[in-house]
Protein backbone atom coordinates (compact mmCIF):
# COMPACT_ATOMS: atom_id res chain seq x y z
CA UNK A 1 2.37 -7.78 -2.08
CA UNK A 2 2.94 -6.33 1.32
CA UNK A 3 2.63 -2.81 2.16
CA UNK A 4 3.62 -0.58 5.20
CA UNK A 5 1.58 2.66 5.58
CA UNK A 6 2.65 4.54 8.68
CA UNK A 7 0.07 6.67 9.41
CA UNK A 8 -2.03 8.32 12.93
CA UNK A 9 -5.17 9.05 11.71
CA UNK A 10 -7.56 5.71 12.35
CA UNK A 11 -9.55 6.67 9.26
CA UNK A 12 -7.24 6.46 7.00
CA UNK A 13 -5.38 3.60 8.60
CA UNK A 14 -9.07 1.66 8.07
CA UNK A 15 -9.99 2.78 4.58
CA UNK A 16 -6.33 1.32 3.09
CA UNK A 17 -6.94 -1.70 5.54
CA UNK A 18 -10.71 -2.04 3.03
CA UNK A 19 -8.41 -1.32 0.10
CA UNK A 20 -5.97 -3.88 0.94
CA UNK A 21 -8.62 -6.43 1.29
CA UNK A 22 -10.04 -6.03 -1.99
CA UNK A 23 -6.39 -6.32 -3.39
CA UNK A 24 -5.62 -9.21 -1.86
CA UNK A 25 -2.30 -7.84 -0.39
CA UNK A 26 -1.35 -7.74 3.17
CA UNK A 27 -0.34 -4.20 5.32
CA UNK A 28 1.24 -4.03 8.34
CA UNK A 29 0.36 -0.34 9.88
CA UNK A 30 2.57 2.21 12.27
CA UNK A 31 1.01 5.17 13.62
CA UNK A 32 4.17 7.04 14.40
CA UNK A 33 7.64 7.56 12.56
CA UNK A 34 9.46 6.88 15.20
CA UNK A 35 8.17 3.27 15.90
CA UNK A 36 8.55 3.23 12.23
CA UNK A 37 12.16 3.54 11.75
CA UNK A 38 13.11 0.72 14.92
CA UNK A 39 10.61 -1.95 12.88
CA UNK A 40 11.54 -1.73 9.32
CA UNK A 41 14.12 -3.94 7.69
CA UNK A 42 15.19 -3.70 4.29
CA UNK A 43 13.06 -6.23 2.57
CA UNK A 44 10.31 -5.90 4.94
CA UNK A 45 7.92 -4.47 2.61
CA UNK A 46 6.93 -3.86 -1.22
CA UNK A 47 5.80 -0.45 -0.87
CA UNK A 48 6.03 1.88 1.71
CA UNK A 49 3.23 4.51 2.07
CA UNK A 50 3.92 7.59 4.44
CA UNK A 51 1.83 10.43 5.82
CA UNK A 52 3.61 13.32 6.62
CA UNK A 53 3.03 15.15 9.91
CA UNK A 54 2.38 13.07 12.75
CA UNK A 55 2.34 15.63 15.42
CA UNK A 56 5.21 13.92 17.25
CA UNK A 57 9.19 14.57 17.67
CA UNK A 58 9.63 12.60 13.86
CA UNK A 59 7.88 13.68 10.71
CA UNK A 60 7.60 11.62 7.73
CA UNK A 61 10.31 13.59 5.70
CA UNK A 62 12.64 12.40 8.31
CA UNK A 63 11.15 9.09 8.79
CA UNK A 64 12.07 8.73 4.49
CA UNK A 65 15.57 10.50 4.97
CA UNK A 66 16.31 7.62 7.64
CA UNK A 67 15.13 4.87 5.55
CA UNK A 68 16.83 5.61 2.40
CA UNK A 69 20.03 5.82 4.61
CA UNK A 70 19.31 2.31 5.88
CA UNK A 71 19.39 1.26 2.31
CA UNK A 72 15.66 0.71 2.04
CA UNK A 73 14.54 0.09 -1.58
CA UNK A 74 11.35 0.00 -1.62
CA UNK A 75 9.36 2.49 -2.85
CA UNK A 76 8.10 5.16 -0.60
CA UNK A 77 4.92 7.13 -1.46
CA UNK A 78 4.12 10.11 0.78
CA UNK A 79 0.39 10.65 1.22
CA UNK A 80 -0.18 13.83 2.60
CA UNK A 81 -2.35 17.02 2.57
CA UNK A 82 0.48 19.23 2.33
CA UNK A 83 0.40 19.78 -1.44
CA UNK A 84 2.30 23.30 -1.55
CA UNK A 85 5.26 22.55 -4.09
CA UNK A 86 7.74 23.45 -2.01
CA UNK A 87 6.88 20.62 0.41
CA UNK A 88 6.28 18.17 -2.57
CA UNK A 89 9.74 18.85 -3.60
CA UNK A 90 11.21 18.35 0.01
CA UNK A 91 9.68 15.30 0.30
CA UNK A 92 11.50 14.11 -3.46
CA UNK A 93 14.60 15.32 -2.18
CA UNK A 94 14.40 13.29 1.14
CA UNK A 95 13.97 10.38 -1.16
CA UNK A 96 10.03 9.35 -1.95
CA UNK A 97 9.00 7.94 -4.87
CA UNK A 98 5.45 9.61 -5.59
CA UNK A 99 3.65 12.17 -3.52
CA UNK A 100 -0.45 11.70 -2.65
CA UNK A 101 -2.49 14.29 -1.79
CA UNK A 102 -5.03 13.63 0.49
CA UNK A 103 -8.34 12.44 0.52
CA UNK A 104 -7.34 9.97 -1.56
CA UNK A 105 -10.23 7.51 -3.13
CA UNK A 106 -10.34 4.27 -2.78
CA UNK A 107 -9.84 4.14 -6.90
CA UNK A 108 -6.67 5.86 -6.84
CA UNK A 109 -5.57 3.99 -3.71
CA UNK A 110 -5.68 0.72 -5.71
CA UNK A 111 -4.36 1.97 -8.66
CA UNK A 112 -1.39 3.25 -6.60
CA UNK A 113 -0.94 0.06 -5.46
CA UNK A 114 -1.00 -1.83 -8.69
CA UNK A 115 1.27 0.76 -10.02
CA UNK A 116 3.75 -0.53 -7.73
CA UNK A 117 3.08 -4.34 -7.88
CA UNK A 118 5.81 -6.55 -9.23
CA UNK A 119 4.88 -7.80 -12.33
């Protein structure tokens, strides 16, 4: 399965790298929205994880606004520590499939991911 997480924060970009390489999947990484939106083609990935604020011009509300209008299917899971509900519900409307909060374990990481693997 390939996944794209678009994410700043090198942590995070290196624990789902460990996660991905016990899963046996493959990730391709962007560390802001906007580089985001030019690279991704419909079909480009399985599952598409997003954080939310990355301190630039494009957060990842719009970044999942413009890819559902590009007719992106895949899913889209926002990981983010914004957990208030009114935020969790903004990022629903703008089209993502599941909302993380953040830190997220490595055990709920791969279940996430098997969640969303083709059968």
């Amino acid at each position: 399965m390939h996944i794209i997480y678009v994410e700043d924060n090198a942590s995070n970009i290196a624990l789902l790298e460990r996660v991905v390489h016990q899963t046996g999947d493959t990730l391709t990484t962007f560390t802001s929205a906007e580089e985001a939106v030019r690279s991704i083609s419909s079909g480009d990935a399985d599952l598409i994880l997003t954080d939310l604020d990355f301190g630039g011009d494009m957060d990842g509300l719009e970044l999942i606004e413009i890819l559902r209008e590009r007719g992106i299917d895949a899913p889209i899971v926002a990981v983010s520590a914004y957990d208030l509900p009114d935020y969790v519900q903004r990022a629903e409307i703008a089209g993502n499939d599941a909302f993380v909060v953040k830190p997220v374990s490595v055990a709920t990481l791969i279940d996430l991911i098997n969640a969303y693997r083709p059968s």
